[in-house]
Protein backbone atom coordinates (compact mmCIF):
# COMPACT_ATOMS: atom_id res chain seq x y z
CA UNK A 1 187.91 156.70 231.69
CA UNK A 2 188.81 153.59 233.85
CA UNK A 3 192.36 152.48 233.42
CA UNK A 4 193.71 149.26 233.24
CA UNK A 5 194.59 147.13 236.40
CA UNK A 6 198.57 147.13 236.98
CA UNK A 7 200.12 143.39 236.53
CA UNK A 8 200.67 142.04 239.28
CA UNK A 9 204.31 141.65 240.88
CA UNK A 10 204.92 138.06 240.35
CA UNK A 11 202.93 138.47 236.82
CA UNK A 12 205.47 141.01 235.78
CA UNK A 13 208.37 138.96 236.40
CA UNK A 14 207.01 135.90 234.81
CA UNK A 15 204.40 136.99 232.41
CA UNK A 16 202.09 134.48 233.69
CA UNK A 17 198.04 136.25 233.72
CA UNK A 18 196.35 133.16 234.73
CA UNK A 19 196.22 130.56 237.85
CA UNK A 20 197.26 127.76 235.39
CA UNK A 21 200.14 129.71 234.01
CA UNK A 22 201.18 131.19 237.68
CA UNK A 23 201.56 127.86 238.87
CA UNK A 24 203.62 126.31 235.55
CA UNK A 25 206.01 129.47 236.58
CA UNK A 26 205.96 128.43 240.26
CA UNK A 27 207.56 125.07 239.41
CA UNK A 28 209.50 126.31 236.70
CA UNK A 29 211.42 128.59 239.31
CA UNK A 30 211.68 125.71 241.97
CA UNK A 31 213.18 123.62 239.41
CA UNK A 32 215.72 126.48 238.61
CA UNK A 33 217.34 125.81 242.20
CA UNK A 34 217.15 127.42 245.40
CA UNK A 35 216.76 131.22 245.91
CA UNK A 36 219.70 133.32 247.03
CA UNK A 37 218.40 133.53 250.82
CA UNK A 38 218.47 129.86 251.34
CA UNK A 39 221.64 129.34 249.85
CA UNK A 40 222.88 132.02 252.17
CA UNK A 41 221.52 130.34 255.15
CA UNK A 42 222.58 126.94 254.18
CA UNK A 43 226.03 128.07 254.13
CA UNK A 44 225.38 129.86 257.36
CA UNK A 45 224.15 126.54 259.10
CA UNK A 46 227.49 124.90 257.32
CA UNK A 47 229.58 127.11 259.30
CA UNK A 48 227.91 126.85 262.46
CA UNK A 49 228.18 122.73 262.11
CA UNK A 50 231.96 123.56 260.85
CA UNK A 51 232.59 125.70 264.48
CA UNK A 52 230.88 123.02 266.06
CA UNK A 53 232.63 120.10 265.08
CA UNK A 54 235.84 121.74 265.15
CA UNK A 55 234.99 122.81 269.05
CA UNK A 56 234.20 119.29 269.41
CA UNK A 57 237.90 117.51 268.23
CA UNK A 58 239.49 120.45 270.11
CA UNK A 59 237.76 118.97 273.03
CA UNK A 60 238.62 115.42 272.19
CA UNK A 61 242.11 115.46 270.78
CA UNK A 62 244.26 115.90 273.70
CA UNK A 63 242.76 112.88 275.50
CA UNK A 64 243.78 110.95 271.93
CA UNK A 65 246.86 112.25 271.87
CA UNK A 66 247.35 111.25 275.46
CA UNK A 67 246.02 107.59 274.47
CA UNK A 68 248.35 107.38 271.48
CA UNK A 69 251.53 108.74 273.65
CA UNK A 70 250.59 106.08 276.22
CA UNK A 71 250.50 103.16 273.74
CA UNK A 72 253.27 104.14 272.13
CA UNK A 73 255.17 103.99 275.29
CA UNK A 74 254.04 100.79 275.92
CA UNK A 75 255.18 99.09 272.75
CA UNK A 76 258.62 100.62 273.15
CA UNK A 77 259.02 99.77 276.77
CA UNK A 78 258.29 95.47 275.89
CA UNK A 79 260.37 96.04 272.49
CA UNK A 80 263.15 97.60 273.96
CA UNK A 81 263.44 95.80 277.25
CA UNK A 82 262.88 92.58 275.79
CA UNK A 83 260.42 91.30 278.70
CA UNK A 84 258.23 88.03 278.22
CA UNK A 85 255.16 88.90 276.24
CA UNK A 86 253.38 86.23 278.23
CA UNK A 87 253.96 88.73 281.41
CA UNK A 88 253.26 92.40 279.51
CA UNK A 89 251.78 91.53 276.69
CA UNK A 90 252.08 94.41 273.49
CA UNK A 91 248.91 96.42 272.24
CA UNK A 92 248.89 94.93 269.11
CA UNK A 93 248.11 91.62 271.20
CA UNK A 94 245.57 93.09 273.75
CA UNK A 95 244.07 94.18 270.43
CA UNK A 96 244.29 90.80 269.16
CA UNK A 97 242.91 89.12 272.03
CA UNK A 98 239.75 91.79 271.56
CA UNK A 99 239.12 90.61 268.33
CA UNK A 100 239.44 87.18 269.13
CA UNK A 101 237.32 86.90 272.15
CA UNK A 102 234.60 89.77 271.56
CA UNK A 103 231.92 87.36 271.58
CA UNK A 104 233.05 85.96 275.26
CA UNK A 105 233.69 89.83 276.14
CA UNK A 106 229.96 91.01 274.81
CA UNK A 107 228.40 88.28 276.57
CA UNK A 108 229.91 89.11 279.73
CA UNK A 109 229.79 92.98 279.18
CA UNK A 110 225.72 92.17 279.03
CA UNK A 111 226.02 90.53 282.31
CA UNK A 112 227.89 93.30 284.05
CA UNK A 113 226.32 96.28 282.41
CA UNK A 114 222.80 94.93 283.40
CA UNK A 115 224.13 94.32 287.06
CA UNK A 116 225.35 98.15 286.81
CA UNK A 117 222.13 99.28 285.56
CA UNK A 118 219.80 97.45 288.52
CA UNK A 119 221.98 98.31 291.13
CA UNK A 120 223.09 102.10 289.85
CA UNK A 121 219.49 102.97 289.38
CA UNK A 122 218.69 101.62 293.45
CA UNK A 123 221.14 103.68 294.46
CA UNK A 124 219.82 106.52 292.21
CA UNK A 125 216.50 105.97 293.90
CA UNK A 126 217.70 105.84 297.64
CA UNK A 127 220.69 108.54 297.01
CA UNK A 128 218.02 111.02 296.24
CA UNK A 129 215.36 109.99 298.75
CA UNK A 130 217.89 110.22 301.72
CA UNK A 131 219.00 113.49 300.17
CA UNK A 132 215.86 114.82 299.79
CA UNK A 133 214.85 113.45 303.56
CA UNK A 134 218.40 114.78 304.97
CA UNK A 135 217.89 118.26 303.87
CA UNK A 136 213.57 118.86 304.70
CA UNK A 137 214.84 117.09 308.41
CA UNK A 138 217.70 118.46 310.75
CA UNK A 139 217.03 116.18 312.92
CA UNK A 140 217.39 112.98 310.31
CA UNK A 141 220.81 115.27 309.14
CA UNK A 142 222.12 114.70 312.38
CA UNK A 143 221.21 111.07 313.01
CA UNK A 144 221.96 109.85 309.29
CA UNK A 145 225.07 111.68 308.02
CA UNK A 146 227.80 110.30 310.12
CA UNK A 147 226.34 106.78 309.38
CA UNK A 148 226.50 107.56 305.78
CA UNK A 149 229.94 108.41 306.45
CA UNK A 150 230.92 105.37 308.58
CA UNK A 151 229.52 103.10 305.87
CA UNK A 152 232.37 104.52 303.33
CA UNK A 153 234.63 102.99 305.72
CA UNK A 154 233.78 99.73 305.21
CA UNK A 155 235.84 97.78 302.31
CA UNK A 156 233.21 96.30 299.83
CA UNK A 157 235.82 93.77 298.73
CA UNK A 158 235.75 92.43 302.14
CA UNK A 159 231.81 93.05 302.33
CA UNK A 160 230.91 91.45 299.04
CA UNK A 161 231.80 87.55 300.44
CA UNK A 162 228.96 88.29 303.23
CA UNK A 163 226.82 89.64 300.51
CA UNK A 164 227.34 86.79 298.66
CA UNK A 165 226.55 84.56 301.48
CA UNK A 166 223.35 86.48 302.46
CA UNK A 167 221.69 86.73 299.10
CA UNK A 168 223.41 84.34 297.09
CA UNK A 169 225.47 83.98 293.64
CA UNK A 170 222.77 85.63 292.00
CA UNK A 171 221.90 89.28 290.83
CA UNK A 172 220.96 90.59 294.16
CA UNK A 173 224.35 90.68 295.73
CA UNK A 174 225.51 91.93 292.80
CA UNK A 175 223.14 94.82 292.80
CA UNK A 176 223.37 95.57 296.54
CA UNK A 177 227.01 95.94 295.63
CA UNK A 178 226.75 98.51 293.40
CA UNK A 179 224.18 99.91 295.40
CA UNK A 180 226.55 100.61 298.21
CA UNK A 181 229.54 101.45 295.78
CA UNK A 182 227.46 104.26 294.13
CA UNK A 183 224.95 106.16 296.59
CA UNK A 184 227.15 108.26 299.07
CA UNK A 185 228.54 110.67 296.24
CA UNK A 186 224.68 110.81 295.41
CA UNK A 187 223.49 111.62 298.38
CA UNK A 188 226.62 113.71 299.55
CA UNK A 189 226.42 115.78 296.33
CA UNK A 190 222.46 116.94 296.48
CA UNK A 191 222.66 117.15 299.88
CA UNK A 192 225.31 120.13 299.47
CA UNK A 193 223.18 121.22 296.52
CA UNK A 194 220.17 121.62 298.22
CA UNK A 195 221.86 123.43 301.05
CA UNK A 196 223.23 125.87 298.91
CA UNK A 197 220.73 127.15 297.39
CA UNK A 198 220.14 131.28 296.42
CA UNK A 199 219.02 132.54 299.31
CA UNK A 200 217.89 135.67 297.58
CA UNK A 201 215.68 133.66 295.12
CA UNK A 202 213.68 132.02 298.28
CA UNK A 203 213.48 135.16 300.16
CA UNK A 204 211.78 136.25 296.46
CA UNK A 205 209.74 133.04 297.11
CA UNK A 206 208.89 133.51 300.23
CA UNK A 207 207.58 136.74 299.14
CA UNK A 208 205.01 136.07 296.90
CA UNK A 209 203.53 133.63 299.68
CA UNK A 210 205.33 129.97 298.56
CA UNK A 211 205.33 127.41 301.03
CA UNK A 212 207.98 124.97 302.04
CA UNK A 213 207.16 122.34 299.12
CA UNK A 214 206.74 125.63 296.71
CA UNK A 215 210.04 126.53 297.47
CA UNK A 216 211.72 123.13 297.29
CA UNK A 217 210.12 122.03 293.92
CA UNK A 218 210.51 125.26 292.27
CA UNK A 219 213.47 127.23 293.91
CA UNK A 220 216.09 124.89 295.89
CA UNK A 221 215.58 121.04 293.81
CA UNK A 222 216.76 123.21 290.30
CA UNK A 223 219.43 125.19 292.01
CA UNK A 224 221.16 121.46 292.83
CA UNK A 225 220.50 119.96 289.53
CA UNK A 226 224.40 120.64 288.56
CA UNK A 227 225.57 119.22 291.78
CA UNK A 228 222.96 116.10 291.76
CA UNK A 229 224.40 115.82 288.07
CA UNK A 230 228.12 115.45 288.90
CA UNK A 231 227.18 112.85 292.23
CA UNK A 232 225.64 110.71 289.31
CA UNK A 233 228.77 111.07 287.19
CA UNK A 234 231.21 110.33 289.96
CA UNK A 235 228.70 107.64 291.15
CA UNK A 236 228.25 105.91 287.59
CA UNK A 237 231.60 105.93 287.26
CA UNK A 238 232.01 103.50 290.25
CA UNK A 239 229.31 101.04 289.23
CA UNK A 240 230.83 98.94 286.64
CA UNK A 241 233.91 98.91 289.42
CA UNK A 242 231.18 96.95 291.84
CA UNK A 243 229.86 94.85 289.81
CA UNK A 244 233.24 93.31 288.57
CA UNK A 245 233.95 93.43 292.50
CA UNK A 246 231.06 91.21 293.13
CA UNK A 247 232.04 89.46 289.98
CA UNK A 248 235.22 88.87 291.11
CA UNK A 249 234.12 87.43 294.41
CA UNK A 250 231.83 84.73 293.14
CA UNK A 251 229.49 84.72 289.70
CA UNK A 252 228.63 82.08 287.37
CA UNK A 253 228.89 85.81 283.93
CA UNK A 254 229.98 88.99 284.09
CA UNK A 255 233.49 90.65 283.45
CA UNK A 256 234.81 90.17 286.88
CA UNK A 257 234.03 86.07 286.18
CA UNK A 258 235.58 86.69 282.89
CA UNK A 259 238.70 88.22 284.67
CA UNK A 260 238.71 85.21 286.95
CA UNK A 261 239.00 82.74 284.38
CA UNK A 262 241.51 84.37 282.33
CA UNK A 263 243.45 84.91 285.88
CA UNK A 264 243.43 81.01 286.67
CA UNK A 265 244.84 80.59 283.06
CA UNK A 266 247.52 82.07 283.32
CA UNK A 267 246.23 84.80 280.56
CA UNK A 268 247.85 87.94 280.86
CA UNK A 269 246.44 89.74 277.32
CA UNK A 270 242.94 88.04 278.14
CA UNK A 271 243.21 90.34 281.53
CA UNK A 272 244.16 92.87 279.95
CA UNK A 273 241.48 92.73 277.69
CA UNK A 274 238.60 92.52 280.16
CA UNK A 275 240.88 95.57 281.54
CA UNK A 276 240.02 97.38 278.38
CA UNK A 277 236.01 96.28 277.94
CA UNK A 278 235.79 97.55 281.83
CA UNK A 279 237.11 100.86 280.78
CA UNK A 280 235.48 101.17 277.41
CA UNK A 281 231.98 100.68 279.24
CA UNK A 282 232.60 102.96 281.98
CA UNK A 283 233.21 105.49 279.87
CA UNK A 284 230.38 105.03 277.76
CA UNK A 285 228.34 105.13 280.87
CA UNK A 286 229.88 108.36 282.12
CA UNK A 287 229.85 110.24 278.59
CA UNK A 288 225.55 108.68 278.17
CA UNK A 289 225.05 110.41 281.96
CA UNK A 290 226.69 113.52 280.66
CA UNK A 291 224.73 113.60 277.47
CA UNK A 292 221.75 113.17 279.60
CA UNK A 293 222.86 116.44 281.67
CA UNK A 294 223.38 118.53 279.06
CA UNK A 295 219.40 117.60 277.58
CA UNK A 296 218.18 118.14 281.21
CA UNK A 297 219.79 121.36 282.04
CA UNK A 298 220.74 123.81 278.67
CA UNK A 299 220.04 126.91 281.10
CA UNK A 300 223.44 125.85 283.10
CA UNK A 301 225.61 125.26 279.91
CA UNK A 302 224.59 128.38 278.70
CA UNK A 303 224.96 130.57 281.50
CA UNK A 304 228.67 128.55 281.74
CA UNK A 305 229.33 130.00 277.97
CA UNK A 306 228.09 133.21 278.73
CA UNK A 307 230.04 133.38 281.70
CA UNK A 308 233.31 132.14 279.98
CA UNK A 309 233.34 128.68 281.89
């Protein structure tokens, strides 16, 4: 005697026999709300954001602190001592005068930060290819290095006039300025990561048969990432200074002409809030280039957690 087919599993909990009435019950239980496994691992991926955040403003809050302390001191210092406000102006009116003037400031920040950008990314270019030639070349190491060195010796405040002469009031000088403010700690810093590479891993290399370019694309030029990374941050952190150098020396925009003006005026809080905009977009530059390292190399920030750094 042939015996009746069981009900299936998701028939027995829903009674449903046919496709029409499987499906009703489908929606029916996706209306009802989310199963108890996704709720679970919602609240899981809550936590996780919770850590994270909270590993985040642990990170941030003694530099605010810091800031706040620092302010704070300020204030007290012109309250209590009574100076002239025209000479040391309070926050509350370097804030004032950023409120005030932000559409002068953001005009001139646009000049400046597109100076920094032209001539950061030329010395990006030429940091690495002098690097990259310095390291593959003894010979060039030798001939190339203590110039490199020499040229740090050479004030760009007193350069930038000649600069200005040579290429004019326009972006160029600007640029080269930059240029020269930013590439030695480029150059300096892959240089030293390139020559300290794992020996071990190229001997490993150099076993399987690799070649000299084999070995430098795929061995030694990761190994110096990190140390390529932090000659970028050290260098991008001295770009906006050159371009309100070169500013400062002769420009028609920019911060550094900003400054000027504000100088010749007599405007103390106006200086001190092109001060302020200079800072503000250094710092924005620095934390975009460390953003950009952390994308570009997770391996090295995780083997830094795993390793307790």
């Amino acid at each position: 005697m042939k015996t009746a087919d069981p009900i299936p599993r998701d028939e027995a909990k829903t009674g449903a026999t046919s496709p029409a009435e499987r499906t009703a019950a489908s929606a029916t239980a996706q209306q009802r709300g989310p199963s108890l496994a996704a709720l679970a691992w919602n609240g899981y991926g809550l936590r996780v954001a919770a850590r994270r955040t909270l590993a985040s403003l642990s990170a941030v809050w003694p530099s605010a602190v810091a800031v706040v302390a620092l302010l704070l001191l300020w204030q007290g210092y012109v309250v209590a001592s009574g100076v002239d406000q025209q000479l040391l102006p309070t926050p509350g009116a370097v804030w004032s005068a950023l409120t005030t003037q932000r559409d002068a400031l953001w005009a001139n920040t646009l000049v400046t930060l597109w100076e920094t950008l032209i001539g950061f990314g030329a010395a990006l270019a030429t940091g690495i290819a002098i690097g990259v030639a310095i390291d593959l070349s003894p010979w060039l190491r030798r001939a190339l290095y203590p110039l490199l060195v020499a040229s740090q010796a050479i004030p760009l405040i007193a350069l930038a006039p000649l600069l200005l002469l040579w290429f004019g009031i326009g972006m160029t000088s600007k640029a080269i300025v930059v240029t020269l403010m930013c590439f030695f700690p480029i150059v300096v810093a892959l240089a030293d990561g390139l020559r300290g590479a794992d020996p071990e891993l190229i001997k490993l290399f150099r076993s399987f048969g690799a070649g000299t370019l084999r070995v430098f694309w795929s061995a030694r030029l990761p190994g110096a990432l990190p140390a390529l990374f932090s000659g970028i941050r050290i260098a991008i952190a001295y770009s906006v200074i050159g371009a309100v150098i070169a500013e400062y020396v002769g420009a028609q925009a920019g911060l550094g002409y900003y400054m000027t003006l504000k100088m010749h005026s007599f405007s103390t809080v106006g200086v001190l809030a092109t001060f302020v905009v200079t800072a503000l977009l250094s710092f924005a530059l620095f934390a975009l280039v460390a953003l950009v390292e952390r994308l570009a190399l997770p391996w090295y920030y995780t083997q830094g957690r795993a390793g307790g750094v």
